[in-house]
C-alpha atoms as a PDB file:
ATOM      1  CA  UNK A   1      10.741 -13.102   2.353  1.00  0.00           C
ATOM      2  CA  UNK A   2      11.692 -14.105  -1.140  1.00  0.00           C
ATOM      3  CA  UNK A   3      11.863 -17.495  -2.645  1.00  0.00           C
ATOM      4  CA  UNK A   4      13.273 -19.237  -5.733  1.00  0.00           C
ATOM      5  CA  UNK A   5       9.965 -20.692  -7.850  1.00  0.00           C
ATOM      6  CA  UNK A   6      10.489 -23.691 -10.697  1.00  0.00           C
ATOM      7  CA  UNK A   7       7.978 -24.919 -12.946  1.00  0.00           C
ATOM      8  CA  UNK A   8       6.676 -26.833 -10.456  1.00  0.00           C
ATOM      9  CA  UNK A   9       6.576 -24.400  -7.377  1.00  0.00           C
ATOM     10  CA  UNK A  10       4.820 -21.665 -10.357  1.00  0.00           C
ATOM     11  CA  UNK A  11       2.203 -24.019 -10.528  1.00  0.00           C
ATOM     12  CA  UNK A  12       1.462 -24.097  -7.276  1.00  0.00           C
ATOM     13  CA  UNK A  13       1.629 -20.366  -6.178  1.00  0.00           C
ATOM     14  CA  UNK A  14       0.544 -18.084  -9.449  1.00  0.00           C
ATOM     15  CA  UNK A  15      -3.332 -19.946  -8.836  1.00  0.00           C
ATOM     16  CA  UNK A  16      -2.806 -19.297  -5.142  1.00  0.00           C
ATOM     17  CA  UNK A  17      -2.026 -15.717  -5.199  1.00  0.00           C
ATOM     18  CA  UNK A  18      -4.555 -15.419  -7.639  1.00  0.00           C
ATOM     19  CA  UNK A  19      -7.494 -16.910  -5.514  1.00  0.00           C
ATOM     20  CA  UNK A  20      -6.183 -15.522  -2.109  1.00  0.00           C
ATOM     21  CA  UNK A  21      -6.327 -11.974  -3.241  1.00  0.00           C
ATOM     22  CA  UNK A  22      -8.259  -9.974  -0.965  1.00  0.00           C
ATOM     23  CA  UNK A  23      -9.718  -7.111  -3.063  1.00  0.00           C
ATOM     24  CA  UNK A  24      -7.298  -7.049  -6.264  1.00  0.00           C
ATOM     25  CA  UNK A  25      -5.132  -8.857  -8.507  1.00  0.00           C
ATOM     26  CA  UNK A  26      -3.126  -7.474 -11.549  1.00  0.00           C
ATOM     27  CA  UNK A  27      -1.594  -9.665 -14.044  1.00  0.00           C
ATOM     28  CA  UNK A  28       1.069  -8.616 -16.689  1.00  0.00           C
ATOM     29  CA  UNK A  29       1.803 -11.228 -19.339  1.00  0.00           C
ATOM     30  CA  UNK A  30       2.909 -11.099 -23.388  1.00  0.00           C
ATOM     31  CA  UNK A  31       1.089 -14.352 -23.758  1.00  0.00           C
ATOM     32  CA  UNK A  32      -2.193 -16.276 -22.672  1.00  0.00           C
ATOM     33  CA  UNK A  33      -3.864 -19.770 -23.288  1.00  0.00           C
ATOM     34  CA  UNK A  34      -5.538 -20.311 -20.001  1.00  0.00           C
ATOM     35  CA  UNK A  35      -5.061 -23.865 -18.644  1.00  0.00           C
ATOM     36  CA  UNK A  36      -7.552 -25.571 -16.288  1.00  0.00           C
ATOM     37  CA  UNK A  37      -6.001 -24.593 -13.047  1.00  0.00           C
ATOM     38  CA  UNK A  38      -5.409 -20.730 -14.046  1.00  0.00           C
ATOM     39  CA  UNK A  39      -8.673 -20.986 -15.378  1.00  0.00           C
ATOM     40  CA  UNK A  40     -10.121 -22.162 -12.037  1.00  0.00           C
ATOM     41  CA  UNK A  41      -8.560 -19.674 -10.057  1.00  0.00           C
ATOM     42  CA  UNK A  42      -9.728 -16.565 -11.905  1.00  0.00           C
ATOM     43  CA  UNK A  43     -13.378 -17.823 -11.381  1.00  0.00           C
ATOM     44  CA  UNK A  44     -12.570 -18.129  -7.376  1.00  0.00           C
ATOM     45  CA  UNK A  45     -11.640 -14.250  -7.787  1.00  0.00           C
ATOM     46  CA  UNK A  46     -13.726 -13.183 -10.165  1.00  0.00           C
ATOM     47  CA  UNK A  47     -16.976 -15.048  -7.316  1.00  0.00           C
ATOM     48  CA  UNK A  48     -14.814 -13.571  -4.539  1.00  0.00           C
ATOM     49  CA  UNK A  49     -15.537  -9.521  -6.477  1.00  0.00           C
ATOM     50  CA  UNK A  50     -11.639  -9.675  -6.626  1.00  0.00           C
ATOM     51  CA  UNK A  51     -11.170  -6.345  -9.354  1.00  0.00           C
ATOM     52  CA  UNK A  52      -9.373  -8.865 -11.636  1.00  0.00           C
ATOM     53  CA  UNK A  53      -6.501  -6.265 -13.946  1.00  0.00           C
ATOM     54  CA  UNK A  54      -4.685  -8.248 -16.886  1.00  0.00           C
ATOM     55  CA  UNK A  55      -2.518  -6.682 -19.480  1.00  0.00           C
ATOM     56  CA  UNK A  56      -1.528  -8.540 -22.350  1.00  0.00           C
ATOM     57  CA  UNK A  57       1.092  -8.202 -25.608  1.00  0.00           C
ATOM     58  CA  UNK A  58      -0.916  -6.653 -28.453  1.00  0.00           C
ATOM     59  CA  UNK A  59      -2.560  -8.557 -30.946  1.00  0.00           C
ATOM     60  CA  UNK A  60      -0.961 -12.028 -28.907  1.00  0.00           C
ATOM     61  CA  UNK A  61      -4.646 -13.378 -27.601  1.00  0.00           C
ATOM     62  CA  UNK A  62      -7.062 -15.689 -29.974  1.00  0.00           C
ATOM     63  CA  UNK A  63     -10.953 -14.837 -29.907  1.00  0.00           C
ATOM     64  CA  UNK A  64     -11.809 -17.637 -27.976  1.00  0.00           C
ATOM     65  CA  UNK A  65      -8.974 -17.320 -25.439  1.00  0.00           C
ATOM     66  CA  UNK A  66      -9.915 -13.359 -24.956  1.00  0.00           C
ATOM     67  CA  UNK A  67     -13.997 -14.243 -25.005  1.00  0.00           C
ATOM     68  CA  UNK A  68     -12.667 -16.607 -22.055  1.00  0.00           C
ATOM     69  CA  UNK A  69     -11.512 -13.590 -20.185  1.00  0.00           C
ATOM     70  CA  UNK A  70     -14.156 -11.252 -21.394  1.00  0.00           C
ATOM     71  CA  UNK A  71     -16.623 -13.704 -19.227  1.00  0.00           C
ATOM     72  CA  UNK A  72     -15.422 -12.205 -16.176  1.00  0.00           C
ATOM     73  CA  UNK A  73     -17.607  -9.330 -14.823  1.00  0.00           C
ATOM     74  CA  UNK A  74     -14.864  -7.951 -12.409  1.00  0.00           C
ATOM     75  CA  UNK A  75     -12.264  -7.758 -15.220  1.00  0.00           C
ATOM     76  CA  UNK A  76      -9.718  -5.321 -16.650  1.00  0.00           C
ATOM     77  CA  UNK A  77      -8.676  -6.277 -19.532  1.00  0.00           C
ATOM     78  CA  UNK A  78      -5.721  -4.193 -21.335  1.00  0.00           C
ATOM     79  CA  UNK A  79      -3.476  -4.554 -23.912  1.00  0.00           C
ATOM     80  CA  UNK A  80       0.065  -2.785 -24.880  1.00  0.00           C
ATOM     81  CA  UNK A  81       2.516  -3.611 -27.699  1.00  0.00           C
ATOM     82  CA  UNK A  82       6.074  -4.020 -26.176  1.00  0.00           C
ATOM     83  CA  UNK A  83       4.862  -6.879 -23.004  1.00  0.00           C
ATOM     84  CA  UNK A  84       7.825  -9.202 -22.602  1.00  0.00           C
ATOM     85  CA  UNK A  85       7.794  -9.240 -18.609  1.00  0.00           C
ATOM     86  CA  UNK A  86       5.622 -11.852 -16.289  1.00  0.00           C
ATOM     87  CA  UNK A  87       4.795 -10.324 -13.216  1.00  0.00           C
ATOM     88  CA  UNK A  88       1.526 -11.669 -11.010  1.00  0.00           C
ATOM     89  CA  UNK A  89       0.319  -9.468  -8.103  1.00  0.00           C
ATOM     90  CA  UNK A  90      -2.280  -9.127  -5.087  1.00  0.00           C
ATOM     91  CA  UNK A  91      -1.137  -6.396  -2.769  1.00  0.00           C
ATOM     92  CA  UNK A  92       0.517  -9.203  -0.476  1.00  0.00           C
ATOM     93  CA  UNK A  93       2.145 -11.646  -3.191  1.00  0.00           C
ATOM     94  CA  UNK A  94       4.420 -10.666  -5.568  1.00  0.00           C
ATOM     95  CA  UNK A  95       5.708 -13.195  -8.211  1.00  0.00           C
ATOM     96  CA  UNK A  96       7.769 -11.971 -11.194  1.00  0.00           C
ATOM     97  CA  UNK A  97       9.529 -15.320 -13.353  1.00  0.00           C
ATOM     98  CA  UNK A  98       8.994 -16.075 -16.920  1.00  0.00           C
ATOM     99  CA  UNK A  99       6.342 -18.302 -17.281  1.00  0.00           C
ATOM    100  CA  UNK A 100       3.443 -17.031 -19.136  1.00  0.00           C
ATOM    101  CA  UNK A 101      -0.711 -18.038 -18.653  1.00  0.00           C
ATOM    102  CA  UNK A 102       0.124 -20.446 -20.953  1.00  0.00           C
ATOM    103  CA  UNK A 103      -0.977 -24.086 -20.612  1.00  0.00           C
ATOM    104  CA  UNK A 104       1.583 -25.497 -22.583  1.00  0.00           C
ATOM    105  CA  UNK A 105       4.603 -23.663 -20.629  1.00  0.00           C
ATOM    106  CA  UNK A 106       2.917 -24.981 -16.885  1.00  0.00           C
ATOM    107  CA  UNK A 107       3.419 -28.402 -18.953  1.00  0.00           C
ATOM    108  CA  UNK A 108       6.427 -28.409 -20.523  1.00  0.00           C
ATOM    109  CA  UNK A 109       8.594 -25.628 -20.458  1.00  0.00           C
ATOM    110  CA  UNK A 110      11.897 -25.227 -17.674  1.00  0.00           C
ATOM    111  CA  UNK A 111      10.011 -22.588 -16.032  1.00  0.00           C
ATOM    112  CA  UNK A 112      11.863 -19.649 -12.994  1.00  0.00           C
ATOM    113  CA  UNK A 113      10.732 -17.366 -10.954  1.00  0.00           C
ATOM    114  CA  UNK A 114      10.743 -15.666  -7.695  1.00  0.00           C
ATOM    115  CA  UNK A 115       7.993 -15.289  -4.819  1.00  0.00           C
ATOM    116  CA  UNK A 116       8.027 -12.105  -2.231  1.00  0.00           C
ATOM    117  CA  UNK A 117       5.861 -11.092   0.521  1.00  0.00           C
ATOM    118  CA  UNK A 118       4.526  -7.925   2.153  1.00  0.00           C
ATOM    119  CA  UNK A 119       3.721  -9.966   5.305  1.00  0.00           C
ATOM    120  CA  UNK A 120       5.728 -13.299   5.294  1.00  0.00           C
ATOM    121  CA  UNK A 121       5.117 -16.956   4.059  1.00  0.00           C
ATOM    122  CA  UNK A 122       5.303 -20.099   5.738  1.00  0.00           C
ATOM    123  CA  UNK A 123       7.327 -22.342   3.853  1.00  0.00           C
ATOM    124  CA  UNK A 124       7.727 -25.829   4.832  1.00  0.00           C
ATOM    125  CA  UNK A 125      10.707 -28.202   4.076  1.00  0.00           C
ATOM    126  CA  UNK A 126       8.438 -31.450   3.302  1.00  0.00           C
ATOM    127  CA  UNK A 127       6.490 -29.308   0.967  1.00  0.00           C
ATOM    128  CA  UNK A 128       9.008 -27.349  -1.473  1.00  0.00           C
ATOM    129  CA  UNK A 129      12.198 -29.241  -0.244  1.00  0.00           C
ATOM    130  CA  UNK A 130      14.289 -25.538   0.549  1.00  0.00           C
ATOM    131  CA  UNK A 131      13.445 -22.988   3.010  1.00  0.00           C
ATOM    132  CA  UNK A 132      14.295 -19.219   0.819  1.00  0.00           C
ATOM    133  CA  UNK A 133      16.115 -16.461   1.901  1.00  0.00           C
ATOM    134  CA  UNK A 134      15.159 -14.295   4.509  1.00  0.00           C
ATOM    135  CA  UNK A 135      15.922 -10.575   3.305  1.00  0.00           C
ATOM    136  CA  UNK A 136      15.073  -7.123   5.213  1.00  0.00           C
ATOM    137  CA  UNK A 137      11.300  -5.011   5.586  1.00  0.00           C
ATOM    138  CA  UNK A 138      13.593  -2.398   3.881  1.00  0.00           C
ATOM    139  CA  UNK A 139      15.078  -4.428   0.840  1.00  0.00           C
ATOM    140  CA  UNK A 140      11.304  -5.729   0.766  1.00  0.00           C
ATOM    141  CA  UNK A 141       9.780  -2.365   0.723  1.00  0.00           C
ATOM    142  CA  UNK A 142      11.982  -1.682  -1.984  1.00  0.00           C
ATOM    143  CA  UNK A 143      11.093  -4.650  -4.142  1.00  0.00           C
ATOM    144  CA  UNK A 144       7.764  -3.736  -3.781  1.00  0.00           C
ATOM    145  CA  UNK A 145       7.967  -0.515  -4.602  1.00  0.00           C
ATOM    146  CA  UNK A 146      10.178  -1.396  -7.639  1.00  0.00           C
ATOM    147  CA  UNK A 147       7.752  -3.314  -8.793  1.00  0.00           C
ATOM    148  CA  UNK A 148       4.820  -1.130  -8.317  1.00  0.00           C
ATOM    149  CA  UNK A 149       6.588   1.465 -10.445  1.00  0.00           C
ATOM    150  CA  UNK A 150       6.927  -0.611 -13.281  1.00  0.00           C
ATOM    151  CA  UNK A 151       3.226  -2.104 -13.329  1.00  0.00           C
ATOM    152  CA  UNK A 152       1.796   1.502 -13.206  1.00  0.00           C
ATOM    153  CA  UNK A 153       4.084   2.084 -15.906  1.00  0.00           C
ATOM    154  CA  UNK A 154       3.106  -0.782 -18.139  1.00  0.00           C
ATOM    155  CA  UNK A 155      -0.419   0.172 -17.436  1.00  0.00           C
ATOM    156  CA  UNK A 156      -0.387   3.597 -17.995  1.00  0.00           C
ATOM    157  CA  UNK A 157       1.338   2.831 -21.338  1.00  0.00           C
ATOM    158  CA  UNK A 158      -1.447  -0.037 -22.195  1.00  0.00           C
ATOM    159  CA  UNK A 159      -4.899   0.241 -24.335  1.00  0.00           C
ATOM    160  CA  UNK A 160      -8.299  -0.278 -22.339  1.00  0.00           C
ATOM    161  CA  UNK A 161     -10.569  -3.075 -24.078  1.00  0.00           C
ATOM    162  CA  UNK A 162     -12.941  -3.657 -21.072  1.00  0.00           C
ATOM    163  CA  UNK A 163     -13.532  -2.115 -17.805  1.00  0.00           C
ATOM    164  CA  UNK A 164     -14.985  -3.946 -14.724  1.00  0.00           C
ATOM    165  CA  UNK A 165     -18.214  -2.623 -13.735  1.00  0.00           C
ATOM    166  CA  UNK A 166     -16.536  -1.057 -10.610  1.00  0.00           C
ATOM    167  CA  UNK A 167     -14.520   1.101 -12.710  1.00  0.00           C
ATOM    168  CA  UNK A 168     -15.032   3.795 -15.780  1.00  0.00           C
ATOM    169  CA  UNK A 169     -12.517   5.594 -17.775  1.00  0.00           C
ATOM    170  CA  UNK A 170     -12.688   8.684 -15.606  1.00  0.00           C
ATOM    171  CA  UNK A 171     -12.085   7.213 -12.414  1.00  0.00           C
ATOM    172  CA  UNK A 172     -10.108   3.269 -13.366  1.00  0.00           C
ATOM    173  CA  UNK A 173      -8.242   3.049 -10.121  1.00  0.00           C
ATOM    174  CA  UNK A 174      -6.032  -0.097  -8.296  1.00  0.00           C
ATOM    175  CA  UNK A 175      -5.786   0.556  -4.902  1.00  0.00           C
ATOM    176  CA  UNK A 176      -2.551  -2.126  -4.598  1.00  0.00           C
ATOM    177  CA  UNK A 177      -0.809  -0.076  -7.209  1.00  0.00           C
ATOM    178  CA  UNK A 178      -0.774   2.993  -5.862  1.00  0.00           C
ATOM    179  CA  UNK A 179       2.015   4.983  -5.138  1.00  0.00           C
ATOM    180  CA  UNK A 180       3.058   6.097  -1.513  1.00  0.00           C
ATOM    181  CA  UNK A 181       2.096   9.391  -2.860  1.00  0.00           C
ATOM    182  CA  UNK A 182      -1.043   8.341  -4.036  1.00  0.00           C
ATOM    183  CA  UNK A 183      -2.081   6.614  -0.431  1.00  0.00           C
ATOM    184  CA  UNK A 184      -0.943   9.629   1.050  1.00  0.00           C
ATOM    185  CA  UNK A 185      -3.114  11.726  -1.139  1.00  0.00           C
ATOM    186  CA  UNK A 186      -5.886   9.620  -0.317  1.00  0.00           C
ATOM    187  CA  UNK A 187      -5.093   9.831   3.461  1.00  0.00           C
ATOM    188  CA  UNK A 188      -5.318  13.674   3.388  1.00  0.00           C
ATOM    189  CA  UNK A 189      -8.703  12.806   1.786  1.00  0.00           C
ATOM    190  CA  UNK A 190      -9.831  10.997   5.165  1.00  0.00           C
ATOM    191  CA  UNK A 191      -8.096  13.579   7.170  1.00  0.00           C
ATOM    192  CA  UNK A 192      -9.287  16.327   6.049  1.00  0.00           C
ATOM    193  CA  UNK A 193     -13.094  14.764   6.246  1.00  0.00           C
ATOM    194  CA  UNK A 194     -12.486  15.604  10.462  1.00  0.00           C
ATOM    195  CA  UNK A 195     -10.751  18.844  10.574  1.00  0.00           C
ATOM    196  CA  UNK A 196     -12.708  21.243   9.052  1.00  0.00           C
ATOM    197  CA  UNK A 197     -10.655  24.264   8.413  1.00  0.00           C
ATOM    198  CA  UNK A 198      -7.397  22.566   9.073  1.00  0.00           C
ATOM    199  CA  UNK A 199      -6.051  21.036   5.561  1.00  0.00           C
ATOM    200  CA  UNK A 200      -3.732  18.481   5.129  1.00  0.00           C
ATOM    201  CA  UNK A 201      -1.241  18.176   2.449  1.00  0.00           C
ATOM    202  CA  UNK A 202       0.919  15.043   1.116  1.00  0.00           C
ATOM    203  CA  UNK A 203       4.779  15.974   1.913  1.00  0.00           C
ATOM    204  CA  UNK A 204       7.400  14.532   0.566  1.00  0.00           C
ATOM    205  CA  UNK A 205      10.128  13.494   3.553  1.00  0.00           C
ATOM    206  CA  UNK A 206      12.611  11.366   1.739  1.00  0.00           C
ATOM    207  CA  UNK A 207      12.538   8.866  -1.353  1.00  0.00           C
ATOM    208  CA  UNK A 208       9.353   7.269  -1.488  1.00  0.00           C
ATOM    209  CA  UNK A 209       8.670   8.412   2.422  1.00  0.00           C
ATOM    210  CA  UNK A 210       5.459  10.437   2.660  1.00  0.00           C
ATOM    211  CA  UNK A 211       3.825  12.100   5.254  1.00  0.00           C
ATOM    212  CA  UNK A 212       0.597  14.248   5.497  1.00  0.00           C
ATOM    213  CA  UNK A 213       1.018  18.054   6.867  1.00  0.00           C
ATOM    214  CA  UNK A 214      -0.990  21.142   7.848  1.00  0.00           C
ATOM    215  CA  UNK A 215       1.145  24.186   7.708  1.00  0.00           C
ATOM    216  CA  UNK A 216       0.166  26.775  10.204  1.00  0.00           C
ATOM    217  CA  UNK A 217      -2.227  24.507  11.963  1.00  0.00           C
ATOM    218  CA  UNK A 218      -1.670  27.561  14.438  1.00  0.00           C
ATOM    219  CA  UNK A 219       0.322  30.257  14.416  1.00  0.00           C
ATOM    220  CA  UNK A 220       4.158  28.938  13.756  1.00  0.00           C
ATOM    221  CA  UNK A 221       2.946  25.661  14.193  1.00  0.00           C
ATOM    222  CA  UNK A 222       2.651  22.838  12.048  1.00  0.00           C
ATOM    223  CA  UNK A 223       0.971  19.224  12.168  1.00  0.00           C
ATOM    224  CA  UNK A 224       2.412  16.002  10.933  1.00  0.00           C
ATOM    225  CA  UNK A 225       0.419  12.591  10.578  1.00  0.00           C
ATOM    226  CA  UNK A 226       3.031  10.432  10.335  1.00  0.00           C
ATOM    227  CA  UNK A 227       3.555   6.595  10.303  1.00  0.00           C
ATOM    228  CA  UNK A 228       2.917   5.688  13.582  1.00  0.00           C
ATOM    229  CA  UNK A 229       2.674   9.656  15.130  1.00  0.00           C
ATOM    230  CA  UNK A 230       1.686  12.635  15.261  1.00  0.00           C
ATOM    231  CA  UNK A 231       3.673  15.681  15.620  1.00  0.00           C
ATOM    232  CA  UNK A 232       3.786  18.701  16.690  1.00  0.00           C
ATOM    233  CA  UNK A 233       6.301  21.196  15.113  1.00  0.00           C
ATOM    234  CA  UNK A 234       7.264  24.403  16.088  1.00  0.00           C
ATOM    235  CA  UNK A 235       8.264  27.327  13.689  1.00  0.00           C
ATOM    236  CA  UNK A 236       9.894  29.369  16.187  1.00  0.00           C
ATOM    237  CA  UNK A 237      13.222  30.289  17.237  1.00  0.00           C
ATOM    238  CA  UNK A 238      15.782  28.357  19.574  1.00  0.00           C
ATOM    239  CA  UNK A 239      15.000  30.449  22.470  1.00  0.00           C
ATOM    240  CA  UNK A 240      11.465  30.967  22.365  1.00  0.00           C
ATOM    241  CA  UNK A 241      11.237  26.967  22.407  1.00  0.00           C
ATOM    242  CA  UNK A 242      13.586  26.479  25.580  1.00  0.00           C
ATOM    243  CA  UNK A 243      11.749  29.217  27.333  1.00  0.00           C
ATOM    244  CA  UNK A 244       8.486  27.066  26.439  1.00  0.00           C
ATOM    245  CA  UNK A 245      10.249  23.742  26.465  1.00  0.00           C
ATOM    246  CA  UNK A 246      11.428  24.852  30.408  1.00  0.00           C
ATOM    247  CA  UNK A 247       8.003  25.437  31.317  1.00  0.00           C
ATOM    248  CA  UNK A 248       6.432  22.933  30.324  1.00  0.00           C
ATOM    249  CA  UNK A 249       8.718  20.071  31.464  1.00  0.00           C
ATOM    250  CA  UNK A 250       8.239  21.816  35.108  1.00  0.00           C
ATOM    251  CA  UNK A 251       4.588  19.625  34.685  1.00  0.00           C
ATOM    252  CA  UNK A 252       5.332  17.318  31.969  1.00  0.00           C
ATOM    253  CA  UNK A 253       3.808  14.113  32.354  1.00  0.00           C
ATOM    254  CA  UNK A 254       3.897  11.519  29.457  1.00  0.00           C
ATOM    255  CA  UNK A 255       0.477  10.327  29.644  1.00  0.00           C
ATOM    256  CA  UNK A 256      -1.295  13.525  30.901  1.00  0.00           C
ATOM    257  CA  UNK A 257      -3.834  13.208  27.905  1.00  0.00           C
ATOM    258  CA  UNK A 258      -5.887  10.752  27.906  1.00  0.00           C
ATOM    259  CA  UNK A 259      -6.137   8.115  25.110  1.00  0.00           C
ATOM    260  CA  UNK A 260      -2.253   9.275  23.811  1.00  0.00           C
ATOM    261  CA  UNK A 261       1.155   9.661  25.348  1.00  0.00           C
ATOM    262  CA  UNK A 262       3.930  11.998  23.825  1.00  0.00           C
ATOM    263  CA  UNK A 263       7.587  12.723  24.197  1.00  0.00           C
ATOM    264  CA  UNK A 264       9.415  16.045  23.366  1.00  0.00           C
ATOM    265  CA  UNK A 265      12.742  16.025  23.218  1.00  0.00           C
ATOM    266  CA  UNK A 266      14.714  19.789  23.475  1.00  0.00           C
ATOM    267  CA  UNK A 267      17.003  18.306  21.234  1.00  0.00           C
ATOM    268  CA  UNK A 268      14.437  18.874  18.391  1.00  0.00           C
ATOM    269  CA  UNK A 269      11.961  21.443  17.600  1.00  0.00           C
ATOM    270  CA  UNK A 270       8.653  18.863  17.644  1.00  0.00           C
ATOM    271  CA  UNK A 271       6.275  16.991  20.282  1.00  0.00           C
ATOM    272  CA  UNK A 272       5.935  13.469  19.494  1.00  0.00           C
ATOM    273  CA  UNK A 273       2.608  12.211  20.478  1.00  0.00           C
ATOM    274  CA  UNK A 274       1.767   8.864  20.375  1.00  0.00           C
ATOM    275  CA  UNK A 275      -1.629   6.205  20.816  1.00  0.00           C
ATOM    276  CA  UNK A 276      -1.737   4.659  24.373  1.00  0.00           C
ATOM    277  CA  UNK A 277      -2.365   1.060  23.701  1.00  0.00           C
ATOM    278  CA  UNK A 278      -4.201   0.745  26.823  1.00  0.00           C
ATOM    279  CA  UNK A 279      -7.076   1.886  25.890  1.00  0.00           C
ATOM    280  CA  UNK A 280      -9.605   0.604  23.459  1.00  0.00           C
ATOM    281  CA  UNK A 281      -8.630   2.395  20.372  1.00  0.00           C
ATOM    282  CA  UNK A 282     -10.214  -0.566  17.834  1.00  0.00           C
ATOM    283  CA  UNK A 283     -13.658  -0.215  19.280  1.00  0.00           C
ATOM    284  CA  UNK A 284     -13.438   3.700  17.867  1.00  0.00           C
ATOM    285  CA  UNK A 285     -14.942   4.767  14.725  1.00  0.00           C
ATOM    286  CA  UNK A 286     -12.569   6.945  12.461  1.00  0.00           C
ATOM    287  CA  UNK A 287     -14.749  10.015  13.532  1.00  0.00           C
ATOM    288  CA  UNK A 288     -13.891   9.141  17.047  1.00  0.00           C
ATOM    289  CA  UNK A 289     -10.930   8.224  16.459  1.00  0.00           C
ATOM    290  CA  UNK A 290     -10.056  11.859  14.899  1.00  0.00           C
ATOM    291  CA  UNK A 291     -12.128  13.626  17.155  1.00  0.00           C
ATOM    292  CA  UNK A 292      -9.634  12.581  19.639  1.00  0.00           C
ATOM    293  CA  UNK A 293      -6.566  13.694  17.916  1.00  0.00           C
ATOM    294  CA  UNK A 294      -8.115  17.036  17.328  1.00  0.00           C
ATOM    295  CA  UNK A 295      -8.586  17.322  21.099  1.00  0.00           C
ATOM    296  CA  UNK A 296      -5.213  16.567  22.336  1.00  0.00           C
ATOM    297  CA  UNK A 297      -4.042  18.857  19.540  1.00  0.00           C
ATOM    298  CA  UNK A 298      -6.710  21.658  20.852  1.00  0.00           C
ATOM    299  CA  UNK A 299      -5.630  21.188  24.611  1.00  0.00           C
ATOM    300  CA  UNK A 300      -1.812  20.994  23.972  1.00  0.00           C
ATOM    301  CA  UNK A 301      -1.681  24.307  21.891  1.00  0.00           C
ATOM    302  CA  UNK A 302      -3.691  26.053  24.626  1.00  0.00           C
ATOM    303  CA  UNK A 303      -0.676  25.288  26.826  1.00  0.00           C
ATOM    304  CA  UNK A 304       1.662  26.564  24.070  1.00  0.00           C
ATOM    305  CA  UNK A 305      -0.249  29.526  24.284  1.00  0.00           C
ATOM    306  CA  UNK A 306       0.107  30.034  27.970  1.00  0.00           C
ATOM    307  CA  UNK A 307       3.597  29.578  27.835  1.00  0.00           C
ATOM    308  CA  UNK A 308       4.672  31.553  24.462  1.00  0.00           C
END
């Protein structure tokens, strides 16, 4: 959801999304005098161990204003020399308007902005007098990732002054800043921690649409971990898969395996296979979990085998 913010409404929701972030908050602004409430809300994160990221214009902070900041043990602090934009951020919250941590702007100044959501707000009428706009997960996604792009930008562009004690130079890292890429690197990571031998990859599908892949997991077949999937993909001809695909529907059952059910659909060259919901799959570590997929993958290319 997005909503229009004024002076008013900024004053309300830049301390909340500060002080409800969950593990990190990045703030890009040219200019900062911290006021009482901003003040008050980066000590909630900062008690909280919220990894606390703020870039600022060069050379546009006083010493007592920046010895302020340098106070907080679980904060960033980073500088670069062409800031103009205001943009506040905690993985969930988005705000981006053009009111800077500046006490005299929350004060004074006609102040804009607007507020987006990963996961939705309520907004209530007798509260901020106008309900906002609903707009699409895709058109969201896309904000998001807009915005993203530009942050990591601005911050790869910035000079370090101090490092949070979580972070060094060789590995500084915000997890709510990461690319799609980057998660999906970091998925193969956790992958590839079960499956021994088998190594996943990051693939690139379409735009910023990535999935994680083992090529040749066996012989002319591949495996996809995929959003809410896993498939199976064969590298084979057309006729080779309807002789297969013709067997195997003479005993296909959708929930034959245990803990998953899959489709497979002629029509394409993969086997969809999907988490049955009816069993427990929360009270699962991510060993079992994994240990599970690498089962079902085991028992349904023995069957491939049989039939190719």
């Amino acid at each position: 959801m997005a909503f229009f913010l004024n002076r008013d409404k900024l004053n309300v929701w830049i301390p909340k999304l500060i002080k409800e972030a969950e593990k990190e908050v990045v703030i890009i602004v040219p200019y900062i005098k911290l006021s009482n409430r901003i003040l008050d809300a980066l000590n909630v994160a900062n008690d909280k161990n919220i990894q606390i990221t703020i870039v600022y214009r060069e050379d546009k902070i006083d010493l007592a204003e920046k010895n302020k900041l340098l106070s907080f043990g679980n904060l960033n602090l980073l500088h670069h020399p062409n800031i103009h934009c205001k943009c506040f951020y905690n993985g969930d919250l988005l705000i981006i308007g053009s009111m800077n941590l500046y006490a005299y702007s929350e004060e004074n100044n006609r102040e804009m902005g607007t507020l987006f959501s990963r996961n939705g707000i309520e907004f209530y009428e007798n509260e901020y007098n106008k309900y906002g706009q609903l707009i699409s997960d895709h058109d969201r996604k896309r904000v998001f990732d807009d915005a993203v792009f530009e942050v990591n930008e601005i911050i790869n562009g910035a000079t370090s002054e101090k490092l949070n004690h979580n972070n060094d130079k060789e590995h500084f890292s915000i997890d709510i800043i990461k690319t799609d890429e980057e998660k999906e690197i970091d998925y193969c990571a956790e992958i590839n921690k079960y499956f021994e031998n088998k190594k996943f990859k990051p693939i690139n599908i379409r735009g910023n649409v990535w999935y994680s892949i083992c090529r040749n997991y066996f012989d002319n077949l591949d495996v996809l971990f995929e959003n809410k999937r896993v498939t199976l993909k064969f590298n084979i001809d057309d006729n080779k898969i309807r002789m297969i695909y013709d067997k195997w529907m003479q005993s296909y059952d959708e929930f034959e395996y245990e803990w998953f059910k899959y489709y497979w659909k002629y029509k394409g060259a993969e086997i969809y296979i999907y988490l049955n919901r009816d069993y427990d799959w929360e009270s699962l570590s991510d060993e079992e979990c994994y240990n599970k997929f690498r089962d079902v993958l085991s028992k349904m290319i023995d069957r491939y085998r049989v039939y190719f």
